[in-house]
PDB file of N, CA and C in Angstrom:
ATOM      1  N   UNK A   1      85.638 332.598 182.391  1.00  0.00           N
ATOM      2  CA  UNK A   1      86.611 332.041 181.492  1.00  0.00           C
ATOM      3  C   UNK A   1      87.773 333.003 181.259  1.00  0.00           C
ATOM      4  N   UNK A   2      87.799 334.437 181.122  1.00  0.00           N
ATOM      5  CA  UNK A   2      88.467 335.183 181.135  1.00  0.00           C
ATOM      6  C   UNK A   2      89.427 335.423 181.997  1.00  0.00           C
ATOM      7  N   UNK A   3      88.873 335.516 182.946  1.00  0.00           N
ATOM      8  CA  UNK A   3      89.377 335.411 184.432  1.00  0.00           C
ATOM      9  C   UNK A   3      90.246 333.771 184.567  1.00  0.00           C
ATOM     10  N   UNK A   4      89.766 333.185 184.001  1.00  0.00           N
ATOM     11  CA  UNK A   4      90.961 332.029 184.175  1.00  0.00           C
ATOM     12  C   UNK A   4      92.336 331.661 183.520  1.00  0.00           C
ATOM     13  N   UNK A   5      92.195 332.535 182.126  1.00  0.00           N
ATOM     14  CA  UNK A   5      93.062 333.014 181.088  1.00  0.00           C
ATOM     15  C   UNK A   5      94.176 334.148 181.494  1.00  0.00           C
ATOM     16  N   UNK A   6      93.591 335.083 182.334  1.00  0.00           N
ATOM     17  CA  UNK A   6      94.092 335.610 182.835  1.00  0.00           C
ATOM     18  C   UNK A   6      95.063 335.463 183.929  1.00  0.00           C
ATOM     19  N   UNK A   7      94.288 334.781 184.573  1.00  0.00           N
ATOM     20  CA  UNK A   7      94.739 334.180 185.815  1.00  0.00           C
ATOM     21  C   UNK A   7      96.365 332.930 185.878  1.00  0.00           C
ATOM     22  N   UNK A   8      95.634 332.505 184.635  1.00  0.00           N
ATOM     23  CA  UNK A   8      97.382 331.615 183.903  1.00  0.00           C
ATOM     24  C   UNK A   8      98.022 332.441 183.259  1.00  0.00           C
ATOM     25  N   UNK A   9      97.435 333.467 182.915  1.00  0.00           N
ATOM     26  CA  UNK A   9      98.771 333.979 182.095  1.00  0.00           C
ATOM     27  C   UNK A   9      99.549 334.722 183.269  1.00  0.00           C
ATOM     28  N   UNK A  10      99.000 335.224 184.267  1.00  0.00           N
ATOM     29  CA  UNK A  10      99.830 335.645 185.535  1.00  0.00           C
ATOM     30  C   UNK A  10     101.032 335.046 186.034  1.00  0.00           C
ATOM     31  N   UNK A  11     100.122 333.340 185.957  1.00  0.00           N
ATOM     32  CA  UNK A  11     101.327 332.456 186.893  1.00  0.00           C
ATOM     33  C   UNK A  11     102.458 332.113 185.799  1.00  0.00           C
ATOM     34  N   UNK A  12     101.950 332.106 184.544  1.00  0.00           N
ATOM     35  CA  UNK A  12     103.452 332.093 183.367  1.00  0.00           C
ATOM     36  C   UNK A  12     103.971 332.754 183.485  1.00  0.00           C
ATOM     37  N   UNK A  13     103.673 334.462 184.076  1.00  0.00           N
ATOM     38  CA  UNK A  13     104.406 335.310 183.497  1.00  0.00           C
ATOM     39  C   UNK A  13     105.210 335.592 185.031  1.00  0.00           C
ATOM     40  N   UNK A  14     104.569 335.171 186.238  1.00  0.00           N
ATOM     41  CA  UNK A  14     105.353 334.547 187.683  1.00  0.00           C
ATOM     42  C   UNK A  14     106.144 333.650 187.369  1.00  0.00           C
ATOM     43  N   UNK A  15     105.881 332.755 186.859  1.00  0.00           N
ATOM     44  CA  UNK A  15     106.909 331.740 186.811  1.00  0.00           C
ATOM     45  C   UNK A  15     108.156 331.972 185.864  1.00  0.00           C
ATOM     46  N   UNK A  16     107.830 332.539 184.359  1.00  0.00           N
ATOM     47  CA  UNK A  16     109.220 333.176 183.778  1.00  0.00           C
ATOM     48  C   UNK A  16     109.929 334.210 184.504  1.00  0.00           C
ATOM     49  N   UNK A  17     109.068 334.508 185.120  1.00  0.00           N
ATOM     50  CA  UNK A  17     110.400 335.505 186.057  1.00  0.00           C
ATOM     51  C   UNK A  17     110.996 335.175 187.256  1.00  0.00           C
ATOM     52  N   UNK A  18     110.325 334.222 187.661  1.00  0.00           N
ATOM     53  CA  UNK A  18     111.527 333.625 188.620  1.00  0.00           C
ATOM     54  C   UNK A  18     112.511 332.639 187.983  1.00  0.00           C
ATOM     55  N   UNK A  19     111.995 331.645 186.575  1.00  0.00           N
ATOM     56  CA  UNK A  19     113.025 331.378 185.882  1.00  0.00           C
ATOM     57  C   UNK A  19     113.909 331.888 185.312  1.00  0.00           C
ATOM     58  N   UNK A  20     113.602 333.981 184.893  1.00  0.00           N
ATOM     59  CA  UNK A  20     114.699 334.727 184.471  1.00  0.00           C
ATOM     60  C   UNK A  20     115.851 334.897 185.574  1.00  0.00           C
ATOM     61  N   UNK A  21     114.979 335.069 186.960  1.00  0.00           N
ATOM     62  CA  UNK A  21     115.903 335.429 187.954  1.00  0.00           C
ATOM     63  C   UNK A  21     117.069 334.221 188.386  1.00  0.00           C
ATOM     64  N   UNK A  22     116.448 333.070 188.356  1.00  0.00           N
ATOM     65  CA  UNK A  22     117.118 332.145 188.717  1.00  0.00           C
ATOM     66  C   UNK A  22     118.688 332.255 187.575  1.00  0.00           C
ATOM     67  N   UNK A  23     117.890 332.220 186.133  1.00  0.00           N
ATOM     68  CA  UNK A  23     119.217 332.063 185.485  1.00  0.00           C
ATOM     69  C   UNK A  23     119.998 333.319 185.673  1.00  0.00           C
ATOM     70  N   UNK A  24     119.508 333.832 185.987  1.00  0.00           N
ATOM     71  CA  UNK A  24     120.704 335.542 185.996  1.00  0.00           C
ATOM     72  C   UNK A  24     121.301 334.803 187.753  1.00  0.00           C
ATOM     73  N   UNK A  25     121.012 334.392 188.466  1.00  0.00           N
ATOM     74  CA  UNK A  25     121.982 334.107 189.556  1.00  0.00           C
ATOM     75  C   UNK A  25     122.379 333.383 189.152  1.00  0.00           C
ATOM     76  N   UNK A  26     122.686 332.049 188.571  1.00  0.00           N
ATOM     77  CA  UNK A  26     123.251 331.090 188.075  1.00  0.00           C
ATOM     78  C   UNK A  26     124.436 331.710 186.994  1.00  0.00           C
ATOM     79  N   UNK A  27     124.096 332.540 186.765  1.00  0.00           N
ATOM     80  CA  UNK A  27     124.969 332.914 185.516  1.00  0.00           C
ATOM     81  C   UNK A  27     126.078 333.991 186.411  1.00  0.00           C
ATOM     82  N   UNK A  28     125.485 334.665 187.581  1.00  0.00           N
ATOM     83  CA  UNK A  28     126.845 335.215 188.331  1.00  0.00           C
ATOM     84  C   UNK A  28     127.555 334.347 188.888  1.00  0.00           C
ATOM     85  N   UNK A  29     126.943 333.188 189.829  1.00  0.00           N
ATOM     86  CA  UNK A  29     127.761 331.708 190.060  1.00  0.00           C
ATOM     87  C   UNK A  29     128.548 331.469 188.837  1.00  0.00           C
ATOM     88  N   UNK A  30     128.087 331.275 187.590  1.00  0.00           N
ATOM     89  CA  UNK A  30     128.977 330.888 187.236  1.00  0.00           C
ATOM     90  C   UNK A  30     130.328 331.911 186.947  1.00  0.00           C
ATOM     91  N   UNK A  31     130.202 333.051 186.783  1.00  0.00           N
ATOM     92  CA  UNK A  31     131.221 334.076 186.943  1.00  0.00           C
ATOM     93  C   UNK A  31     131.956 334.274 188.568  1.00  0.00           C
ATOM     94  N   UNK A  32     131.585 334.102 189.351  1.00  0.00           N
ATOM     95  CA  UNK A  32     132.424 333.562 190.567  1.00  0.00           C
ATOM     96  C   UNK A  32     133.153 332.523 190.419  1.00  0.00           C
ATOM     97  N   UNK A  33     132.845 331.417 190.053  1.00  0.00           N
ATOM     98  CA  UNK A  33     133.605 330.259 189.960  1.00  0.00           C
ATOM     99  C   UNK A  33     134.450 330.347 189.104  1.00  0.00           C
ATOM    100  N   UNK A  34     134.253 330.997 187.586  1.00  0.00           N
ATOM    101  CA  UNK A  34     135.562 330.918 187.104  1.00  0.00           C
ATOM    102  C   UNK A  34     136.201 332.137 187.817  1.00  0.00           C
ATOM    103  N   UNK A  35     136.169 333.693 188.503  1.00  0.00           N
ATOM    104  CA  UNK A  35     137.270 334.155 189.347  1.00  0.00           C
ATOM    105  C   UNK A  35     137.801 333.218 190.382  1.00  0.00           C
ATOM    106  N   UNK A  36     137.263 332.533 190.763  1.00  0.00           N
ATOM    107  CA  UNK A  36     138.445 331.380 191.989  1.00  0.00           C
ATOM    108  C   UNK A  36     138.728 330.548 191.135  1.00  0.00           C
ATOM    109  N   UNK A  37     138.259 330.209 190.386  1.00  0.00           N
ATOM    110  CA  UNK A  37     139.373 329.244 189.162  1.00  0.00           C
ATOM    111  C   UNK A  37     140.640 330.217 189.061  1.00  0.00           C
ATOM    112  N   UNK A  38     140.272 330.897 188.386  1.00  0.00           N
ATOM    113  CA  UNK A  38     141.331 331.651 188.018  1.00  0.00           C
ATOM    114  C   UNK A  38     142.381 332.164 188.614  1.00  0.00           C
ATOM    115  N   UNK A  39     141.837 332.657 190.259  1.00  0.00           N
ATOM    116  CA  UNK A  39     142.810 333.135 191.381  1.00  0.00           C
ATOM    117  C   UNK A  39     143.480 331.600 191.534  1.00  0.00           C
ATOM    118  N   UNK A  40     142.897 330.575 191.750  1.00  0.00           N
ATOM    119  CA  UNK A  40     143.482 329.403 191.777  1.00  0.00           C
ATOM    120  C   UNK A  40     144.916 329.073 191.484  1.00  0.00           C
ATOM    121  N   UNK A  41     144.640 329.024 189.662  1.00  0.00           N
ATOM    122  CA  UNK A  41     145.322 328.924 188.705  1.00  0.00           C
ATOM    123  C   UNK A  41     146.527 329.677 189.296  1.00  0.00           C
ATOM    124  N   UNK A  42     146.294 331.191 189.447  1.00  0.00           N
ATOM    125  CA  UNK A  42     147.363 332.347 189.417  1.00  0.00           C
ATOM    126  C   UNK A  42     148.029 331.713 190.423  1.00  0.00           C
ATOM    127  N   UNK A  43     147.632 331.647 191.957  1.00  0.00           N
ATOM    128  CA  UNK A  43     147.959 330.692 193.208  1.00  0.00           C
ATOM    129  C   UNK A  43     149.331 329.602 192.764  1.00  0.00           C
ATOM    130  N   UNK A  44     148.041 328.985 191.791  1.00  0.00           N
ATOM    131  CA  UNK A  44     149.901 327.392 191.642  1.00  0.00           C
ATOM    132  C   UNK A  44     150.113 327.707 190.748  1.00  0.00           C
ATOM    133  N   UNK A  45     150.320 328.701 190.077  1.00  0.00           N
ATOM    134  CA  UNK A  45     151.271 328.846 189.235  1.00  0.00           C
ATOM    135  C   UNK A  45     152.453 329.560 189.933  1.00  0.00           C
ATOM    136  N   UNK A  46     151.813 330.725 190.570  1.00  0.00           N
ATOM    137  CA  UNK A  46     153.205 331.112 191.736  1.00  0.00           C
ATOM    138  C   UNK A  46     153.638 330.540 192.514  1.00  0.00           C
ATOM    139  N   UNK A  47     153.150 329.115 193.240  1.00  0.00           N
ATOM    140  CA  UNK A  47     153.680 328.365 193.901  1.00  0.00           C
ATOM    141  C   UNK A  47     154.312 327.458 192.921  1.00  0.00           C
ATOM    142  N   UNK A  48     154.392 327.112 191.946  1.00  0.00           N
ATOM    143  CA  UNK A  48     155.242 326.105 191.096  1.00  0.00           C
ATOM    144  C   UNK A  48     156.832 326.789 190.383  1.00  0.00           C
ATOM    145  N   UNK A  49     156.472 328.274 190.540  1.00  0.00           N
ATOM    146  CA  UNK A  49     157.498 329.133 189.822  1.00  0.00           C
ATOM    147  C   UNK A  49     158.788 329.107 191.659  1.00  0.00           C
ATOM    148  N   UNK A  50     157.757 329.050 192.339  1.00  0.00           N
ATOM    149  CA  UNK A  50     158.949 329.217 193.505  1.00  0.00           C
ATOM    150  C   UNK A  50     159.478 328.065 193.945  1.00  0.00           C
ATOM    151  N   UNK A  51     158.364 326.882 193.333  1.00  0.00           N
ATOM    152  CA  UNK A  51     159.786 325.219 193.335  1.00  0.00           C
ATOM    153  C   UNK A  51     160.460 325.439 192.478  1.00  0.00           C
ATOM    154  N   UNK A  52     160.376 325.976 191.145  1.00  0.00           N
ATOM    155  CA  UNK A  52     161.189 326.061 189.878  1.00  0.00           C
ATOM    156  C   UNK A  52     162.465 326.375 190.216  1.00  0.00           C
ATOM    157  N   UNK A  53     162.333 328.272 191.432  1.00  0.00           N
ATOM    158  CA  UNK A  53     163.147 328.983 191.436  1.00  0.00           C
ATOM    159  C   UNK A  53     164.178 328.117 192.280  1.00  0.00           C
ATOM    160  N   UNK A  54     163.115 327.920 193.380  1.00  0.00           N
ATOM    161  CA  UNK A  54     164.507 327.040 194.231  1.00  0.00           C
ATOM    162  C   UNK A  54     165.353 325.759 193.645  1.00  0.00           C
ATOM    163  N   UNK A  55     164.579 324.952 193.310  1.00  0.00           N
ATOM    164  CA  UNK A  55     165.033 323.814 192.836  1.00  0.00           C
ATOM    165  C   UNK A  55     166.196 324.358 191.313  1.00  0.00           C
ATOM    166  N   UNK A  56     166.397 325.475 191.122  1.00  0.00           N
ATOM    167  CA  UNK A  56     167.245 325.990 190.452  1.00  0.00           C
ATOM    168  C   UNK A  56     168.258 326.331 191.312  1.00  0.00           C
ATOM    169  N   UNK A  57     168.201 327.288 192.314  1.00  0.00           N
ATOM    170  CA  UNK A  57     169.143 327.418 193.101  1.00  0.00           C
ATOM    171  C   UNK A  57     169.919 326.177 193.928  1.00  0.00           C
ATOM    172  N   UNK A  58     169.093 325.311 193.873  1.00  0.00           N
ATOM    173  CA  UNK A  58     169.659 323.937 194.919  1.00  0.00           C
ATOM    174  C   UNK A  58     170.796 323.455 193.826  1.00  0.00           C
ATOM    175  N   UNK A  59     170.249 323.344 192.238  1.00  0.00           N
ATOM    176  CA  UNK A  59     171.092 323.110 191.307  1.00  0.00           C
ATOM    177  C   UNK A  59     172.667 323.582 191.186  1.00  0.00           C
ATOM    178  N   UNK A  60     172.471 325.152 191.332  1.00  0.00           N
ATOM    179  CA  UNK A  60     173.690 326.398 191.089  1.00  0.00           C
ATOM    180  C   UNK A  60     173.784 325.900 192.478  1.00  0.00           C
ATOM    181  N   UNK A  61     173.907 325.784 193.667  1.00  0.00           N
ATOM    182  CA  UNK A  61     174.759 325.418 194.629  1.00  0.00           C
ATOM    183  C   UNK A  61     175.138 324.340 194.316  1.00  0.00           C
ATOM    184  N   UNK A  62     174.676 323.168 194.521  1.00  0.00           N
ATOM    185  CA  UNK A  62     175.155 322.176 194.198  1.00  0.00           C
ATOM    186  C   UNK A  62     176.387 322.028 193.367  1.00  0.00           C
ATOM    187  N   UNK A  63     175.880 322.521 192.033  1.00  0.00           N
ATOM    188  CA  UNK A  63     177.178 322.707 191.007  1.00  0.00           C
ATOM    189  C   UNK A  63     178.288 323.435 191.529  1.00  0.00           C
ATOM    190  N   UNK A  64     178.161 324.311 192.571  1.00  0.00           N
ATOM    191  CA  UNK A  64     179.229 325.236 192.825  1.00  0.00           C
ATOM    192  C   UNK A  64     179.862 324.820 193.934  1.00  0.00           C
ATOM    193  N   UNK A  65     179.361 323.710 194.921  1.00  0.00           N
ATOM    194  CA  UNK A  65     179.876 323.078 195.891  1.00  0.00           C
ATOM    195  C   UNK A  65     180.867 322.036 195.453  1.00  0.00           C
ATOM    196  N   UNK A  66     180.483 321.463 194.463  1.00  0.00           N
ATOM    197  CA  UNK A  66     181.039 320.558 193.482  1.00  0.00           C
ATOM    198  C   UNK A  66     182.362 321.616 192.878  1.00  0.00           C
ATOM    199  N   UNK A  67     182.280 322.120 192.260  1.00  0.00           N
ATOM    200  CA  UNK A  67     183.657 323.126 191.560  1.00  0.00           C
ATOM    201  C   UNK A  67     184.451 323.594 192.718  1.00  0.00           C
ATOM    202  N   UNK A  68     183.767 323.739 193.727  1.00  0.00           N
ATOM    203  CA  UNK A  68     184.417 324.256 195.276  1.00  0.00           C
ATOM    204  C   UNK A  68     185.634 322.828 195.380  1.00  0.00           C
ATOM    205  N   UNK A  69     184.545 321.933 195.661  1.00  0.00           N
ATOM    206  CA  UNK A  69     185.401 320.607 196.109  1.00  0.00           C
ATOM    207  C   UNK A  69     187.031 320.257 195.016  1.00  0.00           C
ATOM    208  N   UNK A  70     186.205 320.292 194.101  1.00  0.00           N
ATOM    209  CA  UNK A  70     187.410 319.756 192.740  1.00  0.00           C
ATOM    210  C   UNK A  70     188.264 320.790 193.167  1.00  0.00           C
ATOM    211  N   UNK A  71     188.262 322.321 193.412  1.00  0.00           N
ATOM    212  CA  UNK A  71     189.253 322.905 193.578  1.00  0.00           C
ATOM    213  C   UNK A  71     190.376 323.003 194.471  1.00  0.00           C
ATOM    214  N   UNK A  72     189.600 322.589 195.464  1.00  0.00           N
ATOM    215  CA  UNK A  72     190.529 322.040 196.716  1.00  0.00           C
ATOM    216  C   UNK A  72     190.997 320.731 197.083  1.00  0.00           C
ATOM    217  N   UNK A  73     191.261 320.400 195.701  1.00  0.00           N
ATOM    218  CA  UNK A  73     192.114 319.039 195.671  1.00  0.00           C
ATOM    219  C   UNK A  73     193.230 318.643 197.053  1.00  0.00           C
ATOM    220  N   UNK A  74     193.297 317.488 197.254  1.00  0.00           N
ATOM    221  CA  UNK A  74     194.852 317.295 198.243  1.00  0.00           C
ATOM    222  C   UNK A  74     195.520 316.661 197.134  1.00  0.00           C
ATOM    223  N   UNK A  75     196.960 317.201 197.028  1.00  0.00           N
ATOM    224  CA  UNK A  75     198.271 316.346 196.710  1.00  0.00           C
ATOM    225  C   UNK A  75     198.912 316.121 197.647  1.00  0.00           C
ATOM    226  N   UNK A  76     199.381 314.997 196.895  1.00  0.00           N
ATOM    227  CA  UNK A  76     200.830 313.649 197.602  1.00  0.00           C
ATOM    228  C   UNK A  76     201.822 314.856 198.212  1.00  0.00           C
ATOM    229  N   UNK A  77     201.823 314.525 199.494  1.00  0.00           N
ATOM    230  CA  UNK A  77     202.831 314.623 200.291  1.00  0.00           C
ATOM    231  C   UNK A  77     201.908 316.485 201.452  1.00  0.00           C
ATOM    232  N   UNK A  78     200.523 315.903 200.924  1.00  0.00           N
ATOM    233  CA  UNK A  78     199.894 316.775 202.243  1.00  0.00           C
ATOM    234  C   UNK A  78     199.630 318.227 201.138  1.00  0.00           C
ATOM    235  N   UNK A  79     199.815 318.495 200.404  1.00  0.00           N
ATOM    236  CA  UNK A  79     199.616 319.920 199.840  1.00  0.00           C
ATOM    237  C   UNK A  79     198.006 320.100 199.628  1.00  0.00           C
ATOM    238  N   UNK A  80     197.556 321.387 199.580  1.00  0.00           N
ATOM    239  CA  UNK A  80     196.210 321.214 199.025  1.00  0.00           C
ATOM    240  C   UNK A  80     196.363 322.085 197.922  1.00  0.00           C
ATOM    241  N   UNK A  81     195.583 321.895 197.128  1.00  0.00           N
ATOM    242  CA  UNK A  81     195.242 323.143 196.268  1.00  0.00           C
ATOM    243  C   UNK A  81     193.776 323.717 196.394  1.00  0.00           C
ATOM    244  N   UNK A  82     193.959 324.738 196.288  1.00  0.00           N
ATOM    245  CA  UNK A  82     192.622 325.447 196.161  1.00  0.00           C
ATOM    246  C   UNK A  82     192.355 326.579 197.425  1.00  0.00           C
ATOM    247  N   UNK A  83     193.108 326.221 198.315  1.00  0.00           N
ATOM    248  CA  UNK A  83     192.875 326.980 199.628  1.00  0.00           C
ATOM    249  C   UNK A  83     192.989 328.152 199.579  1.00  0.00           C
ATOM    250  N   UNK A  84     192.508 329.045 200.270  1.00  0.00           N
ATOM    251  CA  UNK A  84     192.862 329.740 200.407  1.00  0.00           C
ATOM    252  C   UNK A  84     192.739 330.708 201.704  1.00  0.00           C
ATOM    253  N   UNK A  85     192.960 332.088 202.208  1.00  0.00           N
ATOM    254  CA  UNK A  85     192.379 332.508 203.657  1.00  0.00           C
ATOM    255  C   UNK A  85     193.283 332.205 204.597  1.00  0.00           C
ATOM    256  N   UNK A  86     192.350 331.673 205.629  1.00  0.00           N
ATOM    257  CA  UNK A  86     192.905 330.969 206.790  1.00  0.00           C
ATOM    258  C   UNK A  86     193.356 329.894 206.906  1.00  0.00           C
ATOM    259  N   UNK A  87     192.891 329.107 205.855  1.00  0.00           N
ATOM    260  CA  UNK A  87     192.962 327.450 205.464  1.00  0.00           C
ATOM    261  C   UNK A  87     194.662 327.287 204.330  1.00  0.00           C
ATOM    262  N   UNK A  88     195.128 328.547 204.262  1.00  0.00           N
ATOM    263  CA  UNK A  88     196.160 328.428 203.472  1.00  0.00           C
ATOM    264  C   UNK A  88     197.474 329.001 204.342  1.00  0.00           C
ATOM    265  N   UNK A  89     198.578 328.440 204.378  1.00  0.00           N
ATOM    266  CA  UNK A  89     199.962 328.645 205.222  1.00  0.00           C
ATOM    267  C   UNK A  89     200.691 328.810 203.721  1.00  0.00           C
ATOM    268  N   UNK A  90     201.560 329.929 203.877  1.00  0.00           N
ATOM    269  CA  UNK A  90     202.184 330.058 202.579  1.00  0.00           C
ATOM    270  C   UNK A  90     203.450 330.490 202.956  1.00  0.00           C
ATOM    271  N   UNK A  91     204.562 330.833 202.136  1.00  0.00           N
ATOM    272  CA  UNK A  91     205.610 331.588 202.591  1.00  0.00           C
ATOM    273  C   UNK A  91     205.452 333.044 201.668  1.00  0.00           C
ATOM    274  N   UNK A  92     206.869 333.649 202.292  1.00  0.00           N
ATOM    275  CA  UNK A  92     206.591 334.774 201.324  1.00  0.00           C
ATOM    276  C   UNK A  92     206.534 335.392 199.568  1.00  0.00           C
ATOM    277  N   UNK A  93     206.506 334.298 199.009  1.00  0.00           N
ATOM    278  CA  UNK A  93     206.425 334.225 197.829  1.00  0.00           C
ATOM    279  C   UNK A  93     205.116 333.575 197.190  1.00  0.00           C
ATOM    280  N   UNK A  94     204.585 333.005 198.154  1.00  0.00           N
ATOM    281  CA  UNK A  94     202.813 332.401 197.473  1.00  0.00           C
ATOM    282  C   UNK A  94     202.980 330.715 197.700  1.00  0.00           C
ATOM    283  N   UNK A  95     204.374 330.551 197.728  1.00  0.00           N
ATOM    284  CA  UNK A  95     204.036 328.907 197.765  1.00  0.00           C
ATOM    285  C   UNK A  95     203.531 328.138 199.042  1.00  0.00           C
ATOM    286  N   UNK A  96     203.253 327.661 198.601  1.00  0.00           N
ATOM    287  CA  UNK A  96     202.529 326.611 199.549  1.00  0.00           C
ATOM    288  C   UNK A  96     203.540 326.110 200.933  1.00  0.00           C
ATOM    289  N   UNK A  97     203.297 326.289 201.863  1.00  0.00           N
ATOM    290  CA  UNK A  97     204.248 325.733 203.269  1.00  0.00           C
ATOM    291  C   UNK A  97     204.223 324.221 203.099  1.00  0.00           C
ATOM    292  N   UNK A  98     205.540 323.695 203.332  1.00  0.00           N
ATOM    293  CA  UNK A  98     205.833 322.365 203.035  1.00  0.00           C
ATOM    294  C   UNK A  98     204.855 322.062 204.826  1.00  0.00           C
ATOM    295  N   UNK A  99     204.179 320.581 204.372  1.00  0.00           N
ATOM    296  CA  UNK A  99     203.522 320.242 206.331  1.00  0.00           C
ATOM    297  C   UNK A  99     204.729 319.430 206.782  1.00  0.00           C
ATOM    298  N   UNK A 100     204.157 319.887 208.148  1.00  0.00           N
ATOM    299  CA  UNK A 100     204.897 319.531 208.760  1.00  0.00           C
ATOM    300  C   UNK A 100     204.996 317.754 209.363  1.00  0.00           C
ATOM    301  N   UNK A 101     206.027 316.831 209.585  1.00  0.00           N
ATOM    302  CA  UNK A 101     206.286 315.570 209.544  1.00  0.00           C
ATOM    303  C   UNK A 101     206.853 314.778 210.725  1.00  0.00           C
TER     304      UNK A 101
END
């Protein structure tokens, strides 16, 4: 009878320890999973900051292609405004070269 008392209290005390062990791996799983959560997270968040960034820059060009355009208006009788460089014929005083007809 002793021997059988014994004998169960063995396999309880086998069996809580593979139920301790189990939960101690379960419990590093679960500490892995939240680090790739987390690297995840970090992941699209830097990928959402670099649509942000661009889709900001597409903005500031845009807007500035736009202020480009308005500036280089054409007036009546062929003039442009806004030119300037190579795209501008001037005389020696800054004005604008009348085109030619």
């Amino acid at each position: 009878m002793s021997q059988d008392i014994l004998r169960n209290l063995s396999e309880q005390s086998s069996l809580a320890a593979e139920l301790a062990a189990q939960q101690v791996a379960q419990g590093q799983q679960a500490q892995v999973d939240r680090a790739m959560g987390n690297l995840l997270s970090a992941q699209q968040a830097r990928a959402l900051d670099q649509q942000t960034i661009l889709a900001r820059r597409e903005r500031i060009a845009s807007g500035n292609r736009a202020i480009e355009q308005i500036g280089t208006l054409m007036m009546p009788g062929g003039f442009s405004l806004g030119t300037t460089g190579a795209d501008s014929e001037a005389d020696s005083e800054g004005n604008p070269a009348m085109p030619q007809q």
